[in-house]
N, C-alpha and C. Protein backbone atom coordinates (compact mmCIF):
# COMPACT_ATOMS: atom_id res chain seq x y z
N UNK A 1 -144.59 -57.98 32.59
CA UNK A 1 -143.61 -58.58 31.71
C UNK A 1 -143.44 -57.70 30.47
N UNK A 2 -142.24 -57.52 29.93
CA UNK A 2 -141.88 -56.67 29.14
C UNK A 2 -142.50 -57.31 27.81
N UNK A 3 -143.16 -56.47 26.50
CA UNK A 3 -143.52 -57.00 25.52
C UNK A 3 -142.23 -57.93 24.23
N UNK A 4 -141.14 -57.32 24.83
CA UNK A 4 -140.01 -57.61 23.68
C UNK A 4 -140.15 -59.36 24.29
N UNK A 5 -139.93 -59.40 25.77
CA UNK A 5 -139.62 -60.81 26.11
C UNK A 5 -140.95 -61.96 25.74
N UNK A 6 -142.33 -61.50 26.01
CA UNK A 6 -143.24 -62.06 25.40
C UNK A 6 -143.01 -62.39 23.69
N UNK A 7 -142.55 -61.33 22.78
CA UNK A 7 -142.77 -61.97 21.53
C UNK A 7 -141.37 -62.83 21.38
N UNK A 8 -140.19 -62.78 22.09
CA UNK A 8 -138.96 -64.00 22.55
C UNK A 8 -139.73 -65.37 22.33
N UNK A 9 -140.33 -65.03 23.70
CA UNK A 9 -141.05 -66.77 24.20
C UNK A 9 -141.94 -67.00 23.13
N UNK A 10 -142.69 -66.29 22.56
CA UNK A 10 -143.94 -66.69 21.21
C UNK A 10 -143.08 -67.09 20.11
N UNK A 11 -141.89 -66.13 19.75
CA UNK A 11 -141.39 -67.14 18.53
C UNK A 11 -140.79 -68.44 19.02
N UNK A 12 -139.91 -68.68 20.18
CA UNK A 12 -139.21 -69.66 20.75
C UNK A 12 -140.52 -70.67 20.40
N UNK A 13 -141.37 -69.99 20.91
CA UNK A 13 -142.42 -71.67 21.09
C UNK A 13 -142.80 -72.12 19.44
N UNK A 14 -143.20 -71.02 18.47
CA UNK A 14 -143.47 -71.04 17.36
C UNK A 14 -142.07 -72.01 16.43
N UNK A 15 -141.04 -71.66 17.05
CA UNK A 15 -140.18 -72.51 16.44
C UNK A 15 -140.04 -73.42 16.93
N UNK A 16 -139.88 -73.94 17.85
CA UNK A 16 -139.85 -75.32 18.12
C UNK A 16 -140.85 -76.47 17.93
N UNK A 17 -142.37 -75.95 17.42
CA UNK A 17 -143.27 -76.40 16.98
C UNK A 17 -143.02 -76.99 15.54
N UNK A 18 -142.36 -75.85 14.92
CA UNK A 18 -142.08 -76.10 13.77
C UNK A 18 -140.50 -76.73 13.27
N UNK A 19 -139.61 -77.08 14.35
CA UNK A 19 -139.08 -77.81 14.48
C UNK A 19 -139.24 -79.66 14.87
N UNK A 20 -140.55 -79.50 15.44
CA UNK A 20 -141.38 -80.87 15.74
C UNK A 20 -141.54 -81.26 14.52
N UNK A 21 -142.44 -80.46 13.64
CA UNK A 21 -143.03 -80.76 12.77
C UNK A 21 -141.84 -81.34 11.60
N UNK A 22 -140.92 -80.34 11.52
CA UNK A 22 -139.75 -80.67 10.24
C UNK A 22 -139.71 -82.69 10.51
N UNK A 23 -138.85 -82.66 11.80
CA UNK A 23 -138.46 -83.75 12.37
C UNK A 23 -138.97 -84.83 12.28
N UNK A 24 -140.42 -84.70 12.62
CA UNK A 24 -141.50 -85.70 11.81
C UNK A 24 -141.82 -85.80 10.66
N UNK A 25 -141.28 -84.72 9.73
CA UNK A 25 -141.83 -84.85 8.47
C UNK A 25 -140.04 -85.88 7.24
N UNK A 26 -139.22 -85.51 8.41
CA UNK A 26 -138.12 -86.21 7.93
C UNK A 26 -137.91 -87.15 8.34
N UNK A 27 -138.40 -87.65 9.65
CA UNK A 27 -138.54 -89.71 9.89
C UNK A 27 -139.29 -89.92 9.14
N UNK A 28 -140.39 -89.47 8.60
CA UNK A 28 -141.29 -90.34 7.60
C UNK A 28 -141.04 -90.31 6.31
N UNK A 29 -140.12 -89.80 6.07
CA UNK A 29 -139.45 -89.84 4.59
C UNK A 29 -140.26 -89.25 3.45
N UNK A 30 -140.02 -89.41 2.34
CA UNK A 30 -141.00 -89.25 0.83
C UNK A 30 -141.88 -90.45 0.81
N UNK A 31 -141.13 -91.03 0.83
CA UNK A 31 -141.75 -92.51 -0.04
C UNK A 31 -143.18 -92.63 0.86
N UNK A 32 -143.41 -92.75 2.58
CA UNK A 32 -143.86 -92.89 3.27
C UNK A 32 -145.26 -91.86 3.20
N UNK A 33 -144.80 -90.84 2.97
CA UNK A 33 -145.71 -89.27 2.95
C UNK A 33 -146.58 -88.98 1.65
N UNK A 34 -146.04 -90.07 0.17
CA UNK A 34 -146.69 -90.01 -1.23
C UNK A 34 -147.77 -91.35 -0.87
N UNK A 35 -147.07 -92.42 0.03
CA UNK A 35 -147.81 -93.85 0.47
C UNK A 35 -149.11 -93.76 0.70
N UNK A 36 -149.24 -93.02 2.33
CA UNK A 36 -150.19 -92.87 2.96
C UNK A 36 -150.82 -92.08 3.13
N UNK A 37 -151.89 -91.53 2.98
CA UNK A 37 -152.58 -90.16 2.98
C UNK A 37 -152.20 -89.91 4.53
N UNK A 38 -152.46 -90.46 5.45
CA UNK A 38 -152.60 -89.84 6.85
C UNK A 38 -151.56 -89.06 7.27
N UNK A 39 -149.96 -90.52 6.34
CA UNK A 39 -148.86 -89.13 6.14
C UNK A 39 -149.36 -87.72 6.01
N UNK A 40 -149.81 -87.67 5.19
CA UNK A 40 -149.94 -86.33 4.40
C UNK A 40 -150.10 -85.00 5.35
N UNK A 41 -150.78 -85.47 6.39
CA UNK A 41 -151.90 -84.43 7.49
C UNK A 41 -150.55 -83.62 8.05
N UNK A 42 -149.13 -84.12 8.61
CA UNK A 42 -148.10 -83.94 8.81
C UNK A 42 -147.40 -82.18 8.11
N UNK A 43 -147.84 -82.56 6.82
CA UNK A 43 -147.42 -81.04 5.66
C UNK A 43 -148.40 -80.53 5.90
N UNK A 44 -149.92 -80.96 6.10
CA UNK A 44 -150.81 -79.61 6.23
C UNK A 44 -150.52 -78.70 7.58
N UNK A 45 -150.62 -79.49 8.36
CA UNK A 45 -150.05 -78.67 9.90
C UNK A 45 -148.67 -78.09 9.32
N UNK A 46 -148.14 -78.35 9.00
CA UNK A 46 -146.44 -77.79 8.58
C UNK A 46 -147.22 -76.43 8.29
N UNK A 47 -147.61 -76.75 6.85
CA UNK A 47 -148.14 -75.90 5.93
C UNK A 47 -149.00 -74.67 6.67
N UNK A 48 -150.03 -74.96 7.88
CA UNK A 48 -150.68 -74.06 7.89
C UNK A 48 -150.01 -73.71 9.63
N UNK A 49 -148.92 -73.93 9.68
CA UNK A 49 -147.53 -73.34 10.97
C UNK A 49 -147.55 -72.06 10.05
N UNK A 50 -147.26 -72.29 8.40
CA UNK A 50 -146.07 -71.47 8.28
C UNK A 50 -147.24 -70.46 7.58
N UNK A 51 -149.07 -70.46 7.36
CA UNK A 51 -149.63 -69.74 7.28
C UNK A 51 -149.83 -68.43 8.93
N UNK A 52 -150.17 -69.62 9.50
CA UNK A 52 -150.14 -68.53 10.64
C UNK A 52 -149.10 -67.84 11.11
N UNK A 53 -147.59 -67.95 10.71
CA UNK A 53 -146.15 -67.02 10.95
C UNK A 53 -146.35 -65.87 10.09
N UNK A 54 -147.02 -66.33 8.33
CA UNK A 54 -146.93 -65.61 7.39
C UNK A 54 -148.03 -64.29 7.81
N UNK A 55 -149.03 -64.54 8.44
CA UNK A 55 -150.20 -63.70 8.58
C UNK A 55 -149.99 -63.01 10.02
N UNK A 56 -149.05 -63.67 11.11
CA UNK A 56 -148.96 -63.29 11.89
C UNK A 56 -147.68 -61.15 11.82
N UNK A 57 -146.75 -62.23 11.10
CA UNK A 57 -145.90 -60.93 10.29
C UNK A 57 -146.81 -60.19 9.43
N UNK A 58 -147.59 -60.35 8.43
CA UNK A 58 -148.05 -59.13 7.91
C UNK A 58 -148.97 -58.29 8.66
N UNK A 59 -149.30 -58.77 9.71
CA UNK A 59 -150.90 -58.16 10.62
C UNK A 59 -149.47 -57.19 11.56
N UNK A 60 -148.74 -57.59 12.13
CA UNK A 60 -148.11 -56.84 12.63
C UNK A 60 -147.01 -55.54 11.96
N UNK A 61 -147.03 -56.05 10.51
CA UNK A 61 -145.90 -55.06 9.44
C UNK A 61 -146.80 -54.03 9.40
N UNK A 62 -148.28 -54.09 9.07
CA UNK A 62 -149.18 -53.09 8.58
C UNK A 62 -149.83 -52.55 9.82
N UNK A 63 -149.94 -53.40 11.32
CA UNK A 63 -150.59 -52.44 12.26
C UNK A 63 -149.15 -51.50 12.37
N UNK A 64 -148.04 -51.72 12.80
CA UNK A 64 -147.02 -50.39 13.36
C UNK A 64 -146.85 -49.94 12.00
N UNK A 65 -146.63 -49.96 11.09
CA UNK A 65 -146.69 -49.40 9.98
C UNK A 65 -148.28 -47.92 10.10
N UNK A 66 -148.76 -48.36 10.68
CA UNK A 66 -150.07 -47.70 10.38
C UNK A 66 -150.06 -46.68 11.43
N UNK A 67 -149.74 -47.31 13.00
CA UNK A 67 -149.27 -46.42 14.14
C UNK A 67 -148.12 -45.62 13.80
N UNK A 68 -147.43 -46.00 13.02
CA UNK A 68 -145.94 -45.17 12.62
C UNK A 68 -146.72 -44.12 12.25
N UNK A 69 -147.24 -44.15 11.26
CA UNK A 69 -147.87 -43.05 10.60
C UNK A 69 -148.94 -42.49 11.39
N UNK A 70 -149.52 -42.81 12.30
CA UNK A 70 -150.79 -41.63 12.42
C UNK A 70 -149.79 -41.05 13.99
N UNK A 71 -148.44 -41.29 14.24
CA UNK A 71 -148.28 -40.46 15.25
C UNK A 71 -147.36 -39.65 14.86
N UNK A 72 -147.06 -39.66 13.28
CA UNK A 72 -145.85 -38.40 12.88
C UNK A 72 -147.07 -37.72 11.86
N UNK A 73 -147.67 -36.60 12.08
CA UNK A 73 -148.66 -36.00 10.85
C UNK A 73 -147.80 -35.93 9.45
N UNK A 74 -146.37 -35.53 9.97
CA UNK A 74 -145.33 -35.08 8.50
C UNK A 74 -145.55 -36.38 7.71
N UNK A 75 -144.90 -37.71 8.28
CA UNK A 75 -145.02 -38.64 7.20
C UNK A 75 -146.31 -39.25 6.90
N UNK A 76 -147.22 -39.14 7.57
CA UNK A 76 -148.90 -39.37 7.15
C UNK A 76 -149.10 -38.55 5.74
N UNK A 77 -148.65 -37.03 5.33
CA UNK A 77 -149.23 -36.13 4.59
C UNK A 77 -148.17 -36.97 3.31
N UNK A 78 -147.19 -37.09 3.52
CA UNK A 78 -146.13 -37.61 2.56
C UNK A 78 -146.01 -38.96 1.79
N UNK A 79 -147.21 -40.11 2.92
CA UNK A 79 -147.34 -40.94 2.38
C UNK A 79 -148.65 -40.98 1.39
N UNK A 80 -149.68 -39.52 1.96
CA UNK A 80 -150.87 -39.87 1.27
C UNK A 80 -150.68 -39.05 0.10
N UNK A 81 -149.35 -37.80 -0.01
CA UNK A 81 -148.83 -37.30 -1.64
C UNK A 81 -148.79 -38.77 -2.52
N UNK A 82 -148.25 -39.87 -1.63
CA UNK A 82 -147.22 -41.08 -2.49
C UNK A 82 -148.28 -41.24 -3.31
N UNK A 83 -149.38 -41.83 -2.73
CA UNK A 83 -150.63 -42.44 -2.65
C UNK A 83 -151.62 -42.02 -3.70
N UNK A 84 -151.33 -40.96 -3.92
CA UNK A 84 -152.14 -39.70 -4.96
C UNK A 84 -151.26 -39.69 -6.06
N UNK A 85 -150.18 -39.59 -6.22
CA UNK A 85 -149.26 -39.52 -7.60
C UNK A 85 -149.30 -40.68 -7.84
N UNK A 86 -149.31 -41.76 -7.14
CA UNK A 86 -149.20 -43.25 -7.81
C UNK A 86 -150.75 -43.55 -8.16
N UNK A 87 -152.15 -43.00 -7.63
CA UNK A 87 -153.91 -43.12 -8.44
C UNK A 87 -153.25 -42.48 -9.75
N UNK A 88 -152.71 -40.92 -9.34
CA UNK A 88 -152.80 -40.41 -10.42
C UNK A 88 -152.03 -41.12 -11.75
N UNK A 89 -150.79 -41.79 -11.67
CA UNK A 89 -150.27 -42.64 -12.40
C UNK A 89 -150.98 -43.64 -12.97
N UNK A 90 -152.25 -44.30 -12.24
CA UNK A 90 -153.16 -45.23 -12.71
C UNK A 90 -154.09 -44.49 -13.07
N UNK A 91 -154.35 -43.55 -13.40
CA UNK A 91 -156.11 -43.29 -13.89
C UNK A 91 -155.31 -42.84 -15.55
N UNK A 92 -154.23 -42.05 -15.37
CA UNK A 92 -153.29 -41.61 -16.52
C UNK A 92 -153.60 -42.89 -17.71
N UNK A 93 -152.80 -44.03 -17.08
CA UNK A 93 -152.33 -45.46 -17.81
C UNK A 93 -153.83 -45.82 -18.24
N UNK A 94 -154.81 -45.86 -17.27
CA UNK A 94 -156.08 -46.07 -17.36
C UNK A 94 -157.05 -45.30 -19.06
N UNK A 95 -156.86 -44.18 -18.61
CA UNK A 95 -157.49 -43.46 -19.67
C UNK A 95 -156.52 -43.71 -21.21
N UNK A 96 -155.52 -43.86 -20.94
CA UNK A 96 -154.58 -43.88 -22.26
C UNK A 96 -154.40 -45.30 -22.92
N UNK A 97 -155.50 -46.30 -22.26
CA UNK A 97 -155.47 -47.77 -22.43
C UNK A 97 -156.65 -47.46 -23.37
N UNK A 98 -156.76 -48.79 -24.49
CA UNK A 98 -157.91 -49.03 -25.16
C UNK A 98 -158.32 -50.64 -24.77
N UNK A 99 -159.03 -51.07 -24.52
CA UNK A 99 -159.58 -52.63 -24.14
C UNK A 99 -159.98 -52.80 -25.67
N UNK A 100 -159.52 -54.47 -26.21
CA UNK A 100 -160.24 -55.36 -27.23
C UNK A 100 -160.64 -56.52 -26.54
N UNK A 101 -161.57 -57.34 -27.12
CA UNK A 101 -161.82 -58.32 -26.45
C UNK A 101 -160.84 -59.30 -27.49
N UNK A 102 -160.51 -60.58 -26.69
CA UNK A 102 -159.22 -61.17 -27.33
C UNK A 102 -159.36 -62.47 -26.73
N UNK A 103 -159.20 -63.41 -28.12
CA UNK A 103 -159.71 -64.88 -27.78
C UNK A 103 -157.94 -65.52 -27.20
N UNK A 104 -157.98 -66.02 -26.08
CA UNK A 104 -156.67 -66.67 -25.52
C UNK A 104 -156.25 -67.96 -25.56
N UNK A 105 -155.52 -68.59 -25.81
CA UNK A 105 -154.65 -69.76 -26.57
C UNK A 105 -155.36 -70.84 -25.89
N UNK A 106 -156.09 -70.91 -24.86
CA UNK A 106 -156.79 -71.86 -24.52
C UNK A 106 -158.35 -71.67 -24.86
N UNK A 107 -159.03 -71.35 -26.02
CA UNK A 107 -160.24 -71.16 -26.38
C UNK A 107 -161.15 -70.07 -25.63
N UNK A 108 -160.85 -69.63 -24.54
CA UNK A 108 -161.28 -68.79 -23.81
C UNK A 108 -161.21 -67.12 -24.08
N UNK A 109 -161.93 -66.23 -23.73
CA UNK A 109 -162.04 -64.64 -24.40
C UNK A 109 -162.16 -63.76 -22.99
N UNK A 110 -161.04 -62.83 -23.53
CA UNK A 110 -160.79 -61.83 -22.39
C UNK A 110 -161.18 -61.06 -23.07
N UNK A 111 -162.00 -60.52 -21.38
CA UNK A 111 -163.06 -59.16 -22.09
C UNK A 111 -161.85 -57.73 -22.02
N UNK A 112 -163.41 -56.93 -22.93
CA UNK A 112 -162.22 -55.92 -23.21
C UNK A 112 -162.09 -55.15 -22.09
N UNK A 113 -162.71 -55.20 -20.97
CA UNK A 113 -162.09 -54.40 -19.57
C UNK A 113 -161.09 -54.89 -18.81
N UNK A 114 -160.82 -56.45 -19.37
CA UNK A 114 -160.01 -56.72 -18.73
C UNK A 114 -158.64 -57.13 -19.76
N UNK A 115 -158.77 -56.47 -20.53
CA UNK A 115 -157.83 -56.33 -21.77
C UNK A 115 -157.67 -55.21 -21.50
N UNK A 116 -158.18 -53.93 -21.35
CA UNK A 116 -157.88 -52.56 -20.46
C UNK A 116 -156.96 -52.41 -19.37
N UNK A 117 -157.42 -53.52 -18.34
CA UNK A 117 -156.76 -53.87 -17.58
C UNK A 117 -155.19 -53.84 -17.12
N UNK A 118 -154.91 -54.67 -18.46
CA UNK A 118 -153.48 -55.46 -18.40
C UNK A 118 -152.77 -54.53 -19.19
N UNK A 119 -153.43 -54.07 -20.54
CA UNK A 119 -152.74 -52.34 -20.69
C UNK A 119 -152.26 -51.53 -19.79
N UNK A 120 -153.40 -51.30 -19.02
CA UNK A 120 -153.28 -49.86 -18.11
C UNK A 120 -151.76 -50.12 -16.80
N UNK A 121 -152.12 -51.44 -16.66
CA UNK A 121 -150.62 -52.27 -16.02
C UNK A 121 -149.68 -51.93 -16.26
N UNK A 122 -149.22 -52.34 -17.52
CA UNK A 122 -148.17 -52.53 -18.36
C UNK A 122 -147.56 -50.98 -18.78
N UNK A 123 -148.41 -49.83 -18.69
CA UNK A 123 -148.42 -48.64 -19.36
C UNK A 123 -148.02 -48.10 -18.06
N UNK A 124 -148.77 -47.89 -16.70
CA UNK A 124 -148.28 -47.68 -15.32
C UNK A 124 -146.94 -47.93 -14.87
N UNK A 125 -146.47 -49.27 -15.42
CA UNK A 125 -145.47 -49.74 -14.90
C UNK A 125 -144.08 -48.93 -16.16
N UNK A 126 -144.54 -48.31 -16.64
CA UNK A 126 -143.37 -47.96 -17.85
C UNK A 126 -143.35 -46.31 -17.65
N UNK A 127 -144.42 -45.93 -17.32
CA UNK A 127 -144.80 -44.61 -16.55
C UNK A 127 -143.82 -44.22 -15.53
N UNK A 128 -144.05 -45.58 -14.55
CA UNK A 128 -142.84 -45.25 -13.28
C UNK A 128 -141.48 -45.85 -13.39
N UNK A 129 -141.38 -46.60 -14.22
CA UNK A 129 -139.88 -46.67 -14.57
C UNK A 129 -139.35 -45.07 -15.38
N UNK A 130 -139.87 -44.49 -15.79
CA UNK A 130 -139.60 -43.56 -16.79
C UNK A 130 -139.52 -42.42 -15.80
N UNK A 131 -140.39 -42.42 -14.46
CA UNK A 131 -140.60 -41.50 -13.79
C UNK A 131 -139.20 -41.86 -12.84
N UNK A 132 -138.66 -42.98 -12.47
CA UNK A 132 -137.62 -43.05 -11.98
C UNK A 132 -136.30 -42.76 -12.41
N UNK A 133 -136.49 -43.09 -14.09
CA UNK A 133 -135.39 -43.13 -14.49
C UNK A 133 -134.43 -41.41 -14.43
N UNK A 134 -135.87 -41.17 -14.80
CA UNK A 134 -136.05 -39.12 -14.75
C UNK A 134 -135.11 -38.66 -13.84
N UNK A 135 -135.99 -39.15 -12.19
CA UNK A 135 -135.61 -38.63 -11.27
C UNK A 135 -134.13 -39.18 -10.70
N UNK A 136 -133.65 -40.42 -11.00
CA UNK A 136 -132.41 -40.73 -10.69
C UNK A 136 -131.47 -39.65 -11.64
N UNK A 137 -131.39 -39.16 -12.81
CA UNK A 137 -131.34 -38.47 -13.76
C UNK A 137 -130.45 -37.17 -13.42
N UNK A 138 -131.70 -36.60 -13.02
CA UNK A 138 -131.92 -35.23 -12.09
C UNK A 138 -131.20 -35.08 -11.31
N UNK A 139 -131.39 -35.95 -9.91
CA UNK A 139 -130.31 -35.64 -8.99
C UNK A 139 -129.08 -36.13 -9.17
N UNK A 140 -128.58 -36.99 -10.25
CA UNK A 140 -127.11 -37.02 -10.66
C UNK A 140 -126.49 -35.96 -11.06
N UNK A 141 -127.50 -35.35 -11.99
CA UNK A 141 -126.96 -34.36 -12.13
C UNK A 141 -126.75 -32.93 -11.50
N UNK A 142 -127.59 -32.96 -10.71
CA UNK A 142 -127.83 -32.15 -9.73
C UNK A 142 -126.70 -32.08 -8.75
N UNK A 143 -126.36 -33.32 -8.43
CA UNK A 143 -125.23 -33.68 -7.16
C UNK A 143 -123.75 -33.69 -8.34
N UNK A 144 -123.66 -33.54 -9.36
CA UNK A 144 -122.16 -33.51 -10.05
C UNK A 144 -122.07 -32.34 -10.53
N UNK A 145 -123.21 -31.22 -10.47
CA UNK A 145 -123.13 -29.40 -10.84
C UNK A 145 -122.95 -28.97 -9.29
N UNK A 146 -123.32 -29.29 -8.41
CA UNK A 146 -123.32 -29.17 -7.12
C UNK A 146 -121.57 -28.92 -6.58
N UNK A 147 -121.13 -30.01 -7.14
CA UNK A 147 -119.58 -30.21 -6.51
C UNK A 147 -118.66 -29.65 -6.97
């Protein structure tokens, strides 16, 4: 049996499960489902349908994602450049961060590594906007001297 038609029939069945479930969860209304706890059991099965779809898609985004890459060497080397300029972007933000420790609006104190932390974030993330903005920049101009 062909694999395309197997994952057909797996979502077919996956949805209609979760078509059971809607269906029952809409004869029993609100009022019925806040009433009775046993209601309740109804949304956890819902709830953990739509964990196992959610985990089922990411286990499969990141295995061919992963086979993509180890059977082209070109985009393996290109993703692990990505991979290296974007550490190197964080150790940058990292070192150029200072941590204080800092008491937070609910009586509680963030330490200063993790006051480092949220710097080095915030500094990364302004890093690569800046690094984008650059490079969108560049090849505009690049592509309007070009023509």
């Amino acid at each position: 049996m062909n694999i395309q038609k197997i994952i057909k029939i797996v979502a077919l069945v996956i949805g209609l499960i979760a078509v059971v479930f809607l269906v029952n969860i809409m004869m029993l209304g609100d009022e019925a489902i806040k009433a009775d706890a046993d209601n309740q059991a109804v949304l956890s099965w819902f709830a953990n349908l739509a964990y196992v779809v959610l985990a089922i898609a990411a286990i499969t985004a990141v295995v061919f994602s992963l086979v993509n890459l180890f059977s082209h060497p070109e985009k393996l080397k290109k993703a692990l450049m990505s991979l290296g300029v974007f550490a190197l972007v964080l150790a940058v933000a990292w070192f150029a961060s200072s941590g204080v420790e800092t008491e937070l609006t609910d009586g509680k104190m963030l330490s200063a590594n993790g006051s480092q932390m949220i710097e080095a974030g915030i500094k990364a993330f302004y890093i690569l906007i800046l690094l984008a903005a650059g490079l969108m920049l560049f090849f505009g101009v690049k592509k309007m001297l070009s023509k």
